[in-house]
Protein backbone atom coordinates (compact mmCIF):
# COMPACT_ATOMS: atom_id res chain seq x y z
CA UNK A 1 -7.99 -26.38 3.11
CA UNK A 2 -11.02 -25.78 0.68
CA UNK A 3 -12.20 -23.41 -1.95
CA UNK A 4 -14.42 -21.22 0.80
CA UNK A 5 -11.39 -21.10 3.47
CA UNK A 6 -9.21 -18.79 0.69
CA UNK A 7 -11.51 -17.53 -1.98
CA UNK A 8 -11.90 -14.00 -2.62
CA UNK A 9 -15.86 -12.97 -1.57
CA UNK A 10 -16.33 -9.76 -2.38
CA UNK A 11 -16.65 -9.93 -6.08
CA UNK A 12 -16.65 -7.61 -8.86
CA UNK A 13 -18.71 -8.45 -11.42
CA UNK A 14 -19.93 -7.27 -15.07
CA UNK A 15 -22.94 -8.31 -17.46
CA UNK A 16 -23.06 -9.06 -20.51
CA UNK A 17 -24.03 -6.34 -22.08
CA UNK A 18 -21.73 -4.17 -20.57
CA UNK A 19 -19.26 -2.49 -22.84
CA UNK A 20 -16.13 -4.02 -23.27
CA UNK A 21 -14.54 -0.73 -23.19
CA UNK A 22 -15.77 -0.41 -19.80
CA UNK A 23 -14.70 -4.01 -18.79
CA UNK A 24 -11.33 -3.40 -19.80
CA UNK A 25 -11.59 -0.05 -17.58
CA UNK A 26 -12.74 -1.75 -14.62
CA UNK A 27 -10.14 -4.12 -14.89
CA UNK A 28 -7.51 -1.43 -14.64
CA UNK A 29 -9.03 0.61 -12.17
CA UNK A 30 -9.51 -2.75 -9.80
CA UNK A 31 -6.21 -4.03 -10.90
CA UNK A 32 -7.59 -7.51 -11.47
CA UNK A 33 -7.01 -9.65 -14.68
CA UNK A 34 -10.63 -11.49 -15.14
CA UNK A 35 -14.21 -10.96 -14.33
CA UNK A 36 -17.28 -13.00 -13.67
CA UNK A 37 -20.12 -12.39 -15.76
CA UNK A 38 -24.01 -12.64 -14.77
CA UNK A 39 -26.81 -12.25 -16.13
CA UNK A 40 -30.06 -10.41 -14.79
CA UNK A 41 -30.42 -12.66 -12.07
CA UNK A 42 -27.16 -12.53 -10.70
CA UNK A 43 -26.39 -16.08 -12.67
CA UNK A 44 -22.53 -16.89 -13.61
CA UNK A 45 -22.92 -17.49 -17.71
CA UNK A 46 -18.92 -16.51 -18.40
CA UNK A 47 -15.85 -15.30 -17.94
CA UNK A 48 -13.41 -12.54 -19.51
CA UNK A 49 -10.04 -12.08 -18.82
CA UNK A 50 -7.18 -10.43 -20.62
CA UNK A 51 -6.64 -12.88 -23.23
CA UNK A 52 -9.96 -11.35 -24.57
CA UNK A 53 -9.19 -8.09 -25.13
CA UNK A 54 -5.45 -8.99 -26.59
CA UNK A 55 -6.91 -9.40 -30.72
CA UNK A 56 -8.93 -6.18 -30.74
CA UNK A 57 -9.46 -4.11 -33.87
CA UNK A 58 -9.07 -0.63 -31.50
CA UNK A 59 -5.45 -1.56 -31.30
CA UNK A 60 -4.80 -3.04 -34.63
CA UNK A 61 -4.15 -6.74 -33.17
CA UNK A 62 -6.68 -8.51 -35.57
CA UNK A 63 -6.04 -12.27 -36.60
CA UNK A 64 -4.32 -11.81 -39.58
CA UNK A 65 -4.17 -15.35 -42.24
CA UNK A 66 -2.97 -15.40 -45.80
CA UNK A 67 -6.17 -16.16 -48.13
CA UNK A 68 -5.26 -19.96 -48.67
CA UNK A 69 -5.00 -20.17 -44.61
CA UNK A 70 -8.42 -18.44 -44.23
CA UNK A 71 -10.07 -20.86 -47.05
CA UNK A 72 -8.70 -23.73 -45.04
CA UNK A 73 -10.05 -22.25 -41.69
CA UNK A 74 -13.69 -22.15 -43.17
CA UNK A 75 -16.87 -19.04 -42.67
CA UNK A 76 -17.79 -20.37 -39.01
CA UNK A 77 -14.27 -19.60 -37.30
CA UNK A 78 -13.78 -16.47 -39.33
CA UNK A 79 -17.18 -15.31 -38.06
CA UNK A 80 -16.85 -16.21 -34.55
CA UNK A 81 -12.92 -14.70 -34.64
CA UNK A 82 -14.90 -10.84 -36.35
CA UNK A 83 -17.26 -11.01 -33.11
CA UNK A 84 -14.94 -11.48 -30.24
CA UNK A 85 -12.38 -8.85 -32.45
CA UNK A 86 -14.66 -6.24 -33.27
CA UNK A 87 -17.66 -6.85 -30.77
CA UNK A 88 -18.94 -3.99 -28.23
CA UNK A 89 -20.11 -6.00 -25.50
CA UNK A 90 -18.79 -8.66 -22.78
CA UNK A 91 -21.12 -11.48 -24.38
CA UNK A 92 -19.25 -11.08 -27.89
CA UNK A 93 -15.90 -11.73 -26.25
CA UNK A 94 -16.55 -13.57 -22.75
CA UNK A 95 -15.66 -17.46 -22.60
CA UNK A 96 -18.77 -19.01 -22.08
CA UNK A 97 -19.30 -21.94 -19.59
CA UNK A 98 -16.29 -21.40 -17.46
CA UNK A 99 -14.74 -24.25 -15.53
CA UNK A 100 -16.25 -23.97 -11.63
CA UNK A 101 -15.98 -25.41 -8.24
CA UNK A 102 -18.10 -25.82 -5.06
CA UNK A 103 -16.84 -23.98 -2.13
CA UNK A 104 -16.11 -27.09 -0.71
CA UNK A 105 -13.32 -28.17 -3.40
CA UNK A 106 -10.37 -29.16 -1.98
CA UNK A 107 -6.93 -27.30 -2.30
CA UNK A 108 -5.44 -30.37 -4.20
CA UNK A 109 -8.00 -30.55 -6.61
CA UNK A 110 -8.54 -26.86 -7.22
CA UNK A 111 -4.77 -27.04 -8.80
CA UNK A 112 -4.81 -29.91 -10.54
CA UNK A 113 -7.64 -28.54 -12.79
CA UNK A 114 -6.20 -24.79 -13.11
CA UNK A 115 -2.75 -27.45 -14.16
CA UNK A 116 -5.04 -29.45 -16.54
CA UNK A 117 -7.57 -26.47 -17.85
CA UNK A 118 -4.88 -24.09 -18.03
CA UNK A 119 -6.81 -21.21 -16.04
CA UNK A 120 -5.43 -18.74 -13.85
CA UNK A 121 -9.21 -18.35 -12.31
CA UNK A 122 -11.79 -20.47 -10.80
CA UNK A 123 -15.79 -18.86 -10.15
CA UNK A 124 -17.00 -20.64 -6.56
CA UNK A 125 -20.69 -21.65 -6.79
CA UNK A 126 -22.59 -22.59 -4.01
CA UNK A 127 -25.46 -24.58 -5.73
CA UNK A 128 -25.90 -21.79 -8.63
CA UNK A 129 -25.46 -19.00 -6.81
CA UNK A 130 -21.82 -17.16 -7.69
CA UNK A 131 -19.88 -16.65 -3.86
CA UNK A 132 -16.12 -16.23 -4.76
CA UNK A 133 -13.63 -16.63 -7.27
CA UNK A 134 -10.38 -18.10 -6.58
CA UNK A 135 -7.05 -17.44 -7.99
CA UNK A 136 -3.10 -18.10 -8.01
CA UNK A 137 -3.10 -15.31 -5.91
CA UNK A 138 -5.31 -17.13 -3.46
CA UNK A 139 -3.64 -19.97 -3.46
CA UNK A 140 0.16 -18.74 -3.25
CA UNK A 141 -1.28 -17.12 0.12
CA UNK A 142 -2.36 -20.10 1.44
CA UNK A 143 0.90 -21.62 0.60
CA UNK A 144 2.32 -18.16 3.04
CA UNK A 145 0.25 -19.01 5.34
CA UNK A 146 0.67 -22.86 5.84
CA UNK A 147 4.71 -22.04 5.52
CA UNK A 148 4.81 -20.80 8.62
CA UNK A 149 3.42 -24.15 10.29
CA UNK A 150 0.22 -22.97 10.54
CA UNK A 151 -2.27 -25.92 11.36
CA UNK A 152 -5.02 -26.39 8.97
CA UNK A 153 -8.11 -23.68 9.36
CA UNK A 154 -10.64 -25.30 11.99
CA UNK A 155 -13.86 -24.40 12.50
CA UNK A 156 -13.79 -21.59 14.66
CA UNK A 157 -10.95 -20.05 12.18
CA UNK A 158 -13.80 -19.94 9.81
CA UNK A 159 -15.71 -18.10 12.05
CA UNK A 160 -13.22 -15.68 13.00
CA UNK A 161 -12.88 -15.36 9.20
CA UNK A 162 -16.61 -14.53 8.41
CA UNK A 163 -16.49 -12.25 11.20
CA UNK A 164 -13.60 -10.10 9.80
CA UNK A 165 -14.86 -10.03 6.31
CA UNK A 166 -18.52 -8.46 7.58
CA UNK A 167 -16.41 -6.07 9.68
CA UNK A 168 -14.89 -5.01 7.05
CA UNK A 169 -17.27 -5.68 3.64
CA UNK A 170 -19.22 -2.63 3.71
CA UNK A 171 -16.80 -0.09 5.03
CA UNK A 172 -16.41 2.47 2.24
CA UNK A 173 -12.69 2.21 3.19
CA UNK A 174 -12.63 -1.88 2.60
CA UNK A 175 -9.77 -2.91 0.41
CA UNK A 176 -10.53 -3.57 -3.15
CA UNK A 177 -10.30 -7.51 -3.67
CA UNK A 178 -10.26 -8.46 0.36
CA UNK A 179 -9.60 -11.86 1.13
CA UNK A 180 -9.31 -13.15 4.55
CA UNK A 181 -7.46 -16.61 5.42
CA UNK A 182 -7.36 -17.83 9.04
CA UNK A 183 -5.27 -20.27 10.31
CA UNK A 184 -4.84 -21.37 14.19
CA UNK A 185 -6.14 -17.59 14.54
CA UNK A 186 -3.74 -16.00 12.35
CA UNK A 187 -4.78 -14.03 10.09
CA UNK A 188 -3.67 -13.15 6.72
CA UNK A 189 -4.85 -10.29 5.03
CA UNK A 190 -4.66 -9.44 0.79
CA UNK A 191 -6.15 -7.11 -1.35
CA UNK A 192 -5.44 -3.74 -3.02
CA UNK A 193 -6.07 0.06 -1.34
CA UNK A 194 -5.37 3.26 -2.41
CA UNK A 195 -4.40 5.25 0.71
CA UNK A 196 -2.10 4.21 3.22
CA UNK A 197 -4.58 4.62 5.99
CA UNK A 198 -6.93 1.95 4.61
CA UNK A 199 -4.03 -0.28 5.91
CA UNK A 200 -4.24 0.71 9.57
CA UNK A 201 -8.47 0.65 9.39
CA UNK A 202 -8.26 -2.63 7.87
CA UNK A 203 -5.31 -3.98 10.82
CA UNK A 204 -7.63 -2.62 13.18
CA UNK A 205 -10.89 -4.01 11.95
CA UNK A 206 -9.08 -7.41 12.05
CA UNK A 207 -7.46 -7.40 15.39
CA UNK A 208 -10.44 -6.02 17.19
CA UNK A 209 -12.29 -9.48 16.18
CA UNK A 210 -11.84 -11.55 19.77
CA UNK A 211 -10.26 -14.65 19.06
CA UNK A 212 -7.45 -13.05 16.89
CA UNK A 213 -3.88 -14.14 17.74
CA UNK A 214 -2.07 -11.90 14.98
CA UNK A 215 -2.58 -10.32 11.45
CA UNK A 216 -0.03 -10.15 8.43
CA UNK A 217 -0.50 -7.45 5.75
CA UNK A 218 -0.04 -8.77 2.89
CA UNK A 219 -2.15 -5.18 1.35
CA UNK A 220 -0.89 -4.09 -1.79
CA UNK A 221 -1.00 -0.10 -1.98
CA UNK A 222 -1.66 1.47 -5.20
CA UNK A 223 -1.25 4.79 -6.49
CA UNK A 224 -3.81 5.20 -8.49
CA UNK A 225 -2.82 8.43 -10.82
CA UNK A 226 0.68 6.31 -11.86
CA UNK A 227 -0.04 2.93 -11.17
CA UNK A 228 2.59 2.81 -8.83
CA UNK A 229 1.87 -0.33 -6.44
CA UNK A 230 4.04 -1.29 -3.25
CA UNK A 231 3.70 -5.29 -2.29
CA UNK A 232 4.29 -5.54 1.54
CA UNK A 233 5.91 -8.67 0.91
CA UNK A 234 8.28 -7.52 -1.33
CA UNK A 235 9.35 -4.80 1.12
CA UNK A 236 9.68 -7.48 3.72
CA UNK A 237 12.18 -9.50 1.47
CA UNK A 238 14.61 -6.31 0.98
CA UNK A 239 14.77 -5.33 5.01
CA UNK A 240 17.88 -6.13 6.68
């Protein structure tokens, strides 16, 4: 399998001026741990993630050295740690220059450098332009989906998978973070919704796609007033 066949296209992006305030909001409110960041033109030029927002001087978590420590660290990395701990914006906290793939990348080499980076994330670029990000998430689905003896996707899975998505993709009931992966013509469905009956549209939308054998939910509901979530999957495991 490869980077395009389990990445997660509908993306949810910030720039770099927006606050980080309302990055960390976004975050929350899509229940995702890192997002891209463009610039004007719609051009990848970083990455932010939790890790940035976990020395913040809002929450009293600043980098704290003993003054001998601080002479040895020197005025450059002080400076740069005040910025990314006091800054207002994405670009004073974002890692710049994140680690990408082309959509083509193989599923063996997409691990080996999250294994040798020591990344949880990976931005998909086809040429420059930003198409997907894919995650552990993505992958431990694939790894769900091949379990089951699944063949490898062919090329009229990825067509059955291009046409769910754009059945889906601009439905103002389309799951927050929906990824698609097709195997055989099974299809595997993830992502996050907030009312139960986005989980029937969404089973639906799939199914009515000729060509389509079967469809797992794998939808994770959220509640979105106590942050209560419910993982399919994990329901599955406790039945009888």
């Amino acid at each position: 399998m490869r980077a395009y066949q389990i990445m997660t296209p509908r993306l949810t992006t910030v720039q770099v001026d927006t606050p980080v305030a309302a990055a960390a909001e976004l975050m929350l409110t899509k229940r995702i741990s890192g997002l891209p960041v463009v610039d004007a033109t719609g051009k990848l030029v970083g990455i932010v993630s939790e890790g940035d927002f976990l020395r913040r001087g809002e929450i009293g978590t600043r980098r704290r050295r003993s003054s001998w420590l601080e002479f040895f660290t020197g005025p450059g990395k002080l400076a740069s740690e005040f910025v990314r701990q006091e800054g207002r914006t994405v670009k004073d906290v974002m890692t710049t220059d994140p680690v990408t793939i082309s959509e083509e990348e193989e599923l063996e080499n997409i691990v080996q450098i999250m294994e040798q980076k020591g990344i949880k994330r990976l931005p998909v670029l086809r040429g420059d332009t930003l198409i997907g990000i894919v995650t552990r998430a993505n992958l431990l689905q694939a790894v769900a989906n091949l379990s089951r003896g699944t063949p490898q996707p062919t090329a009229s899975d990825d067509e059955l998978r291009r046409q769910i998505l754009a059945a889906m993709e601009d439905q103002p009931w389309c799951p927050m973070g929906l990824n698609v992966v097709v195997g055989n013509g099974i299809v595997d469905l993830s992502g996050i919704i907030t009312d139960d009956r986005q989980r029937g549209a969404a089973m639906v939308a799939a199914k009515n796609v000729a060509g389509v054998k079967a469809v797992y939910d794998h939808l994770c509901w959220v509640d979105t007033m106590t942050g209560t979530y419910i993982d399919p999957r994990e329901e599955t495991a406790k039945a009888p």
